[in-house]
Protein backbone atom coordinates (compact mmCIF):
# COMPACT_ATOMS: atom_id res chain seq x y z
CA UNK A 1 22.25 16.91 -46.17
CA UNK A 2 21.04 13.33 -45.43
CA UNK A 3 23.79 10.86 -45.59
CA UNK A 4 24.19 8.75 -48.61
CA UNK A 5 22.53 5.40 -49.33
CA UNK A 6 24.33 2.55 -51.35
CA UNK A 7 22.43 -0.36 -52.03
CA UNK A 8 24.55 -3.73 -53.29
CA UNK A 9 23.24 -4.87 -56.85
CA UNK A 10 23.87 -8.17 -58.76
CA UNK A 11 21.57 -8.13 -61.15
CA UNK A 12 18.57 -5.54 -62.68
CA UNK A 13 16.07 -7.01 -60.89
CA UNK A 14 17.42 -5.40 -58.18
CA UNK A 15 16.99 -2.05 -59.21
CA UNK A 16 13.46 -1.12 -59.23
CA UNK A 17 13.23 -2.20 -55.46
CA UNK A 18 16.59 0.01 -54.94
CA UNK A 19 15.75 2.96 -56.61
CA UNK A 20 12.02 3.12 -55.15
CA UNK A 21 13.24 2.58 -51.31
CA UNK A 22 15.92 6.10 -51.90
CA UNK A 23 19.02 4.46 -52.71
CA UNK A 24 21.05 7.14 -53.96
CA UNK A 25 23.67 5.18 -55.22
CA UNK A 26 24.09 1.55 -56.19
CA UNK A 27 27.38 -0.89 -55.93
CA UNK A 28 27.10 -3.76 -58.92
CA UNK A 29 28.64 -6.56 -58.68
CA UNK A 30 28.04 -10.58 -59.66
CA UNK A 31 29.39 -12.78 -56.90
CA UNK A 32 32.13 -10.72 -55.79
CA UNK A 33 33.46 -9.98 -58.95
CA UNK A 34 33.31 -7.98 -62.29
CA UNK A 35 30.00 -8.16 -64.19
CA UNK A 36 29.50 -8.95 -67.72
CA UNK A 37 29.42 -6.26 -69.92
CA UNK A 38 25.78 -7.88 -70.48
CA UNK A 39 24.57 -7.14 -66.92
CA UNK A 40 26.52 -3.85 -66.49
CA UNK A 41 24.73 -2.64 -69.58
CA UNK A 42 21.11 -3.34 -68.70
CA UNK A 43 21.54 -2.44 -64.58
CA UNK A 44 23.25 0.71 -66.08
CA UNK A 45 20.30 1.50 -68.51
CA UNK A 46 17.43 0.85 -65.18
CA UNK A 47 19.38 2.96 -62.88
CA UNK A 48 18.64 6.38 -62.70
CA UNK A 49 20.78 7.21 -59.61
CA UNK A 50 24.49 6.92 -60.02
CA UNK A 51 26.15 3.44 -60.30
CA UNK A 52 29.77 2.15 -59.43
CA UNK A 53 30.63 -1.14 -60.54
CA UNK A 54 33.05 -3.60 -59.21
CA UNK A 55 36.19 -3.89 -60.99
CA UNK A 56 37.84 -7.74 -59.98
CA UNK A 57 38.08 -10.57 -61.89
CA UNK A 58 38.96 -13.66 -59.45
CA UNK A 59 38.38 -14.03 -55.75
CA UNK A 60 41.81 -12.61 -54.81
CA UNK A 61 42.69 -9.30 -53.43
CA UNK A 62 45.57 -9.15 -56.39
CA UNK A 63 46.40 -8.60 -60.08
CA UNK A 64 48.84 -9.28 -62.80
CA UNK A 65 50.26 -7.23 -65.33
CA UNK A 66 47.74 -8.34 -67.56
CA UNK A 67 44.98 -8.74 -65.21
CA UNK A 68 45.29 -4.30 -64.89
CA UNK A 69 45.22 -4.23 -68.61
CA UNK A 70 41.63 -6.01 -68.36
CA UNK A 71 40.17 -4.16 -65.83
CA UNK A 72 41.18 -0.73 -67.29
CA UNK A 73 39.22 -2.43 -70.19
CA UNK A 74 36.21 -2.93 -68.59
CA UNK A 75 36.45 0.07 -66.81
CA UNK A 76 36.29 1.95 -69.53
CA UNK A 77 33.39 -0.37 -70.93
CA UNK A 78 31.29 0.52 -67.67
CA UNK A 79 32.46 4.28 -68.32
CA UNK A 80 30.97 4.42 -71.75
CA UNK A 81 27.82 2.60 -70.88
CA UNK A 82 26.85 5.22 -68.10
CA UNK A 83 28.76 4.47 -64.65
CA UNK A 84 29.44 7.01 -62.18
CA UNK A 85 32.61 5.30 -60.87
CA UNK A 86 34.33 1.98 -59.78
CA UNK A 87 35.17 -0.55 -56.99
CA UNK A 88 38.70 -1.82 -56.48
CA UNK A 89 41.47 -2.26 -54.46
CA UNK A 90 44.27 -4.18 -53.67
CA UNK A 91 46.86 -5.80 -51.85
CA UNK A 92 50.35 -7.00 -51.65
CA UNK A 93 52.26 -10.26 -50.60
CA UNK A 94 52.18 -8.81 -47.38
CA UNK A 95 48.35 -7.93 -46.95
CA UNK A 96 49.30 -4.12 -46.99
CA UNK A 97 47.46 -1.67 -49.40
CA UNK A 98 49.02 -2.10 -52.80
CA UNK A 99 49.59 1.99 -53.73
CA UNK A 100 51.51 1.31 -56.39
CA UNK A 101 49.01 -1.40 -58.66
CA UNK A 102 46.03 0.78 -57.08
CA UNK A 103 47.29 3.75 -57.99
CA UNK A 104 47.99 2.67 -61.34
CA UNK A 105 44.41 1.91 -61.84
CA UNK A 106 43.48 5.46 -60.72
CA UNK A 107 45.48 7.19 -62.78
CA UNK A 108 44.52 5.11 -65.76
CA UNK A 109 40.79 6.53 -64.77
CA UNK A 110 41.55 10.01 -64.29
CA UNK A 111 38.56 11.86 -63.20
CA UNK A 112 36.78 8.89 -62.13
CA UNK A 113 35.56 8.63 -58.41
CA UNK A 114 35.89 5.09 -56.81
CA UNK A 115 35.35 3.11 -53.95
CA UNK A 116 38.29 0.99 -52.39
CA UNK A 117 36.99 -2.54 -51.95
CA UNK A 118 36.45 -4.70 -48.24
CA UNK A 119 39.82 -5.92 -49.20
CA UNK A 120 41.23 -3.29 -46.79
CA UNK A 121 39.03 -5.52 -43.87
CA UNK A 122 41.78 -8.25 -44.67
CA UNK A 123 45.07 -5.91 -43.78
CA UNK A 124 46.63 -6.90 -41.01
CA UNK A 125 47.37 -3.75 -39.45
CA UNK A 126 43.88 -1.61 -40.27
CA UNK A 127 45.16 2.00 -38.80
CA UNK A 128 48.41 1.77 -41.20
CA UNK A 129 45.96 0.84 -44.24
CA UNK A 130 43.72 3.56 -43.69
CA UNK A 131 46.72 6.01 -43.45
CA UNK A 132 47.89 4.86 -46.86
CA UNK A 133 44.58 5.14 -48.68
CA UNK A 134 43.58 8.78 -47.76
CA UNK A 135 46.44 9.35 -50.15
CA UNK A 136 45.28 7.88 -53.16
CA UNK A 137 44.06 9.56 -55.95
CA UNK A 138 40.19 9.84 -56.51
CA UNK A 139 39.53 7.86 -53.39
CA UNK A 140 35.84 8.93 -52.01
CA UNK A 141 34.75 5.97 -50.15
CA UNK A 142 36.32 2.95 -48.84
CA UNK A 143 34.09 0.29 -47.97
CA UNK A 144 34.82 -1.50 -44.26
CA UNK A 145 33.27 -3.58 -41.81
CA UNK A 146 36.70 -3.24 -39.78
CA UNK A 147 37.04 -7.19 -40.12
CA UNK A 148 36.79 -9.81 -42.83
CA UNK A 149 33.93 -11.15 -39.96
CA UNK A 150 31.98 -8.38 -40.19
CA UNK A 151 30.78 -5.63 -38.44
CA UNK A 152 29.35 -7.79 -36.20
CA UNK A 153 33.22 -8.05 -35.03
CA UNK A 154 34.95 -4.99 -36.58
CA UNK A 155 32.35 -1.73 -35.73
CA UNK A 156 34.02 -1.20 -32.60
CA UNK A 157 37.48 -0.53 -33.95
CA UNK A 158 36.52 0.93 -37.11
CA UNK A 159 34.05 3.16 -34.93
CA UNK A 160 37.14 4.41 -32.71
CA UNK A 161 39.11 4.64 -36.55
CA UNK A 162 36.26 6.88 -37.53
CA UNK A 163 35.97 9.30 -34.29
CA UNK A 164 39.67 9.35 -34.01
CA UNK A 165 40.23 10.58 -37.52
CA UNK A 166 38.23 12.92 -39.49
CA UNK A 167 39.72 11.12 -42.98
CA UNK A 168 38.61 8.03 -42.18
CA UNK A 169 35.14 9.56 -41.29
CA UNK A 170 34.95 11.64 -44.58
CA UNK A 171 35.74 8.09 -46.75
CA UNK A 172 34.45 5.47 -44.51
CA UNK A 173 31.34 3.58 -46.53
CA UNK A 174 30.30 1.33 -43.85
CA UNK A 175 29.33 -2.46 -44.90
CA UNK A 176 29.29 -6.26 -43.84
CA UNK A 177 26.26 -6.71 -42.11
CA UNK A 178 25.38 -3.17 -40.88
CA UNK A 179 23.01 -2.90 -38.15
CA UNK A 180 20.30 -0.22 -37.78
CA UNK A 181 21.58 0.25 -33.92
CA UNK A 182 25.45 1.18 -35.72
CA UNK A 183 23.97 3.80 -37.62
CA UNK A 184 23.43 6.69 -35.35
CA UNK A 185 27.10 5.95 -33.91
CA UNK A 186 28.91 5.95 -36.63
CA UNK A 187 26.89 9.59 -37.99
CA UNK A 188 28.25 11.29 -34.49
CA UNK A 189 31.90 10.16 -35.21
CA UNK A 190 31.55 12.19 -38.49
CA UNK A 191 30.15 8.77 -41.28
CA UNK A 192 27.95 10.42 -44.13
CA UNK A 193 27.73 7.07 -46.45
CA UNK A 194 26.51 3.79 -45.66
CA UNK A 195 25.89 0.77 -47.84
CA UNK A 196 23.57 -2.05 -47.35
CA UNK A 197 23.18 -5.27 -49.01
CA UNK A 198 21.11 -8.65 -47.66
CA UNK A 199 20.01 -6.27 -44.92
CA UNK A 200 17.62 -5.28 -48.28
CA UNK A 201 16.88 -8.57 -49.21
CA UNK A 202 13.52 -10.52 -48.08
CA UNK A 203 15.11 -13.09 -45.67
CA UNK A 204 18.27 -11.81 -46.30
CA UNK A 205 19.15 -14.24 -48.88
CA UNK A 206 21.45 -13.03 -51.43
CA UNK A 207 19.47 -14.82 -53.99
CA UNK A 208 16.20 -12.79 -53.60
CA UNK A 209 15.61 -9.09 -55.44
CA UNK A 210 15.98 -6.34 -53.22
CA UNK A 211 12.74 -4.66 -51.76
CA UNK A 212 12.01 -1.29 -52.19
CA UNK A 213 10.37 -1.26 -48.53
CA UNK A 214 13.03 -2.71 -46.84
CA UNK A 215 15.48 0.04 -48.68
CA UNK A 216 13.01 2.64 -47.66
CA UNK A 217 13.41 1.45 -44.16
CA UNK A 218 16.87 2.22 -44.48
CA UNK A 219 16.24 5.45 -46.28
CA UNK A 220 14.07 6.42 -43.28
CA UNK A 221 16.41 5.60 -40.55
CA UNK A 222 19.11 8.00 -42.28
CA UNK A 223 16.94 10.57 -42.81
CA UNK A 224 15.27 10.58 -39.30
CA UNK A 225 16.16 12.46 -35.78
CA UNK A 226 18.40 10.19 -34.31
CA UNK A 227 21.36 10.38 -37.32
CA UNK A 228 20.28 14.10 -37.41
CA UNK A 229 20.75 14.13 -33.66
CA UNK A 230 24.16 12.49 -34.07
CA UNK A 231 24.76 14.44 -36.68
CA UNK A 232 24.54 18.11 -34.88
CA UNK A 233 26.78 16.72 -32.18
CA UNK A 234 29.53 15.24 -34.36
């Protein structure tokens, strides 16, 4: 099978060009955080591949009490209107993987598949992290550049993470400025899903709709010899 394609959405302009290139899922989210019900709604009506939307309501990596009560709110909003899952995650005082308030949101979603956010990137200790999510409930991709920099200064440690560990393979969702030369690396250490964002994006301004041939581009790349090559030798 080819490996998956995730294409970051913000609004439903960028669907048409997402869904044409061979996205075979899409990520939603509105600058970083939850989405109206509004946009959920009509991204979820374009979209006929599978969407997850992001489930986070300020620009930190944690919650309150009440702050869970919302998002299991909206989650279930985003369930009823059609999406295939969620994006969340968090962390503690400490920048360690909340289980507990992550696991409560799980469980309040049973069923559900979800993503853990590029909150993970900020843990201080990213081996320990990564040991603590493969246990979490409903967990099938966890989305990591290996840095809050970027790939462009995590891949190489996140790489190792991957070849090391067939876990972190199996869940890793790659993201954060992925490069087409990353690609075929990251399929031989065992990496099946990839998500791209700007890389989609004419100039690779977050303000422009993504482009169907720029997704295709993508599309081609994972479906071409050298991730099958790395592929038969993982």
């Amino acid at each position: 099978m080819s490996p998956l394609l995730e294409v970051a959405v913000h609004r439903v302009e960028d669907v048409v060009g997402a869904v044409e290139g061979g996205a075979d899922r899409l990520a939603l989210d509105v600058d970083g955080r939850s989405p109206d019900v509004s946009v959920a709604a009509a991204v979820l009506r374009a979209s006929p591949v599978p969407v997850r939307v992001l489930l986070r309501l300020d620009d930190t990596f944690s919650t309150t009490g009440a702050g869970l009560v919302r998002l299991v709110g909206l989650a279930g909003e985003y369930l009823t209107l059609g999406a295939e899952g969620m994006v969340f995650g968090f962390l503690d005082a400490d920048l360690e993987v909340d289980v507990e308030t992550t696991t409560a949101l799980a469980d309040s979603l049973p069923g559900v598949p979800w993503t853990f956010h590029r909150a993970v990137d900020a843990t201080l200790d990213l081996g320990r992290s990564w040991r603590r999510l493969v246990r979490l409930p409903g967990l099938t991709a966890v989305a990591s550049a290996g840095s809050p920099q970027g790939l462009a200064h995590g891949y190489d440690g996140l790489l190792a993470l991957a070849t090391r560990d067939p876990d972190v393979a199996r869940l890793l969702l790659p993201t954060g400025g992925l490069s087409a030369e990353q690609v075929p690396w990251l399929a031989r250490a065992g990496v099946t899903q990839f998500r791209v964002g700007d890389q989609v994006r004419p100039g690779g301004s977050p303000r422009a709709y993504v482009e169907a041939g720029l997704v295709r581009s993508w599309r081609l790349l994972l479906d071409g010899p050298a991730v099958a090559r790395a592929d038969r030798t993982s």
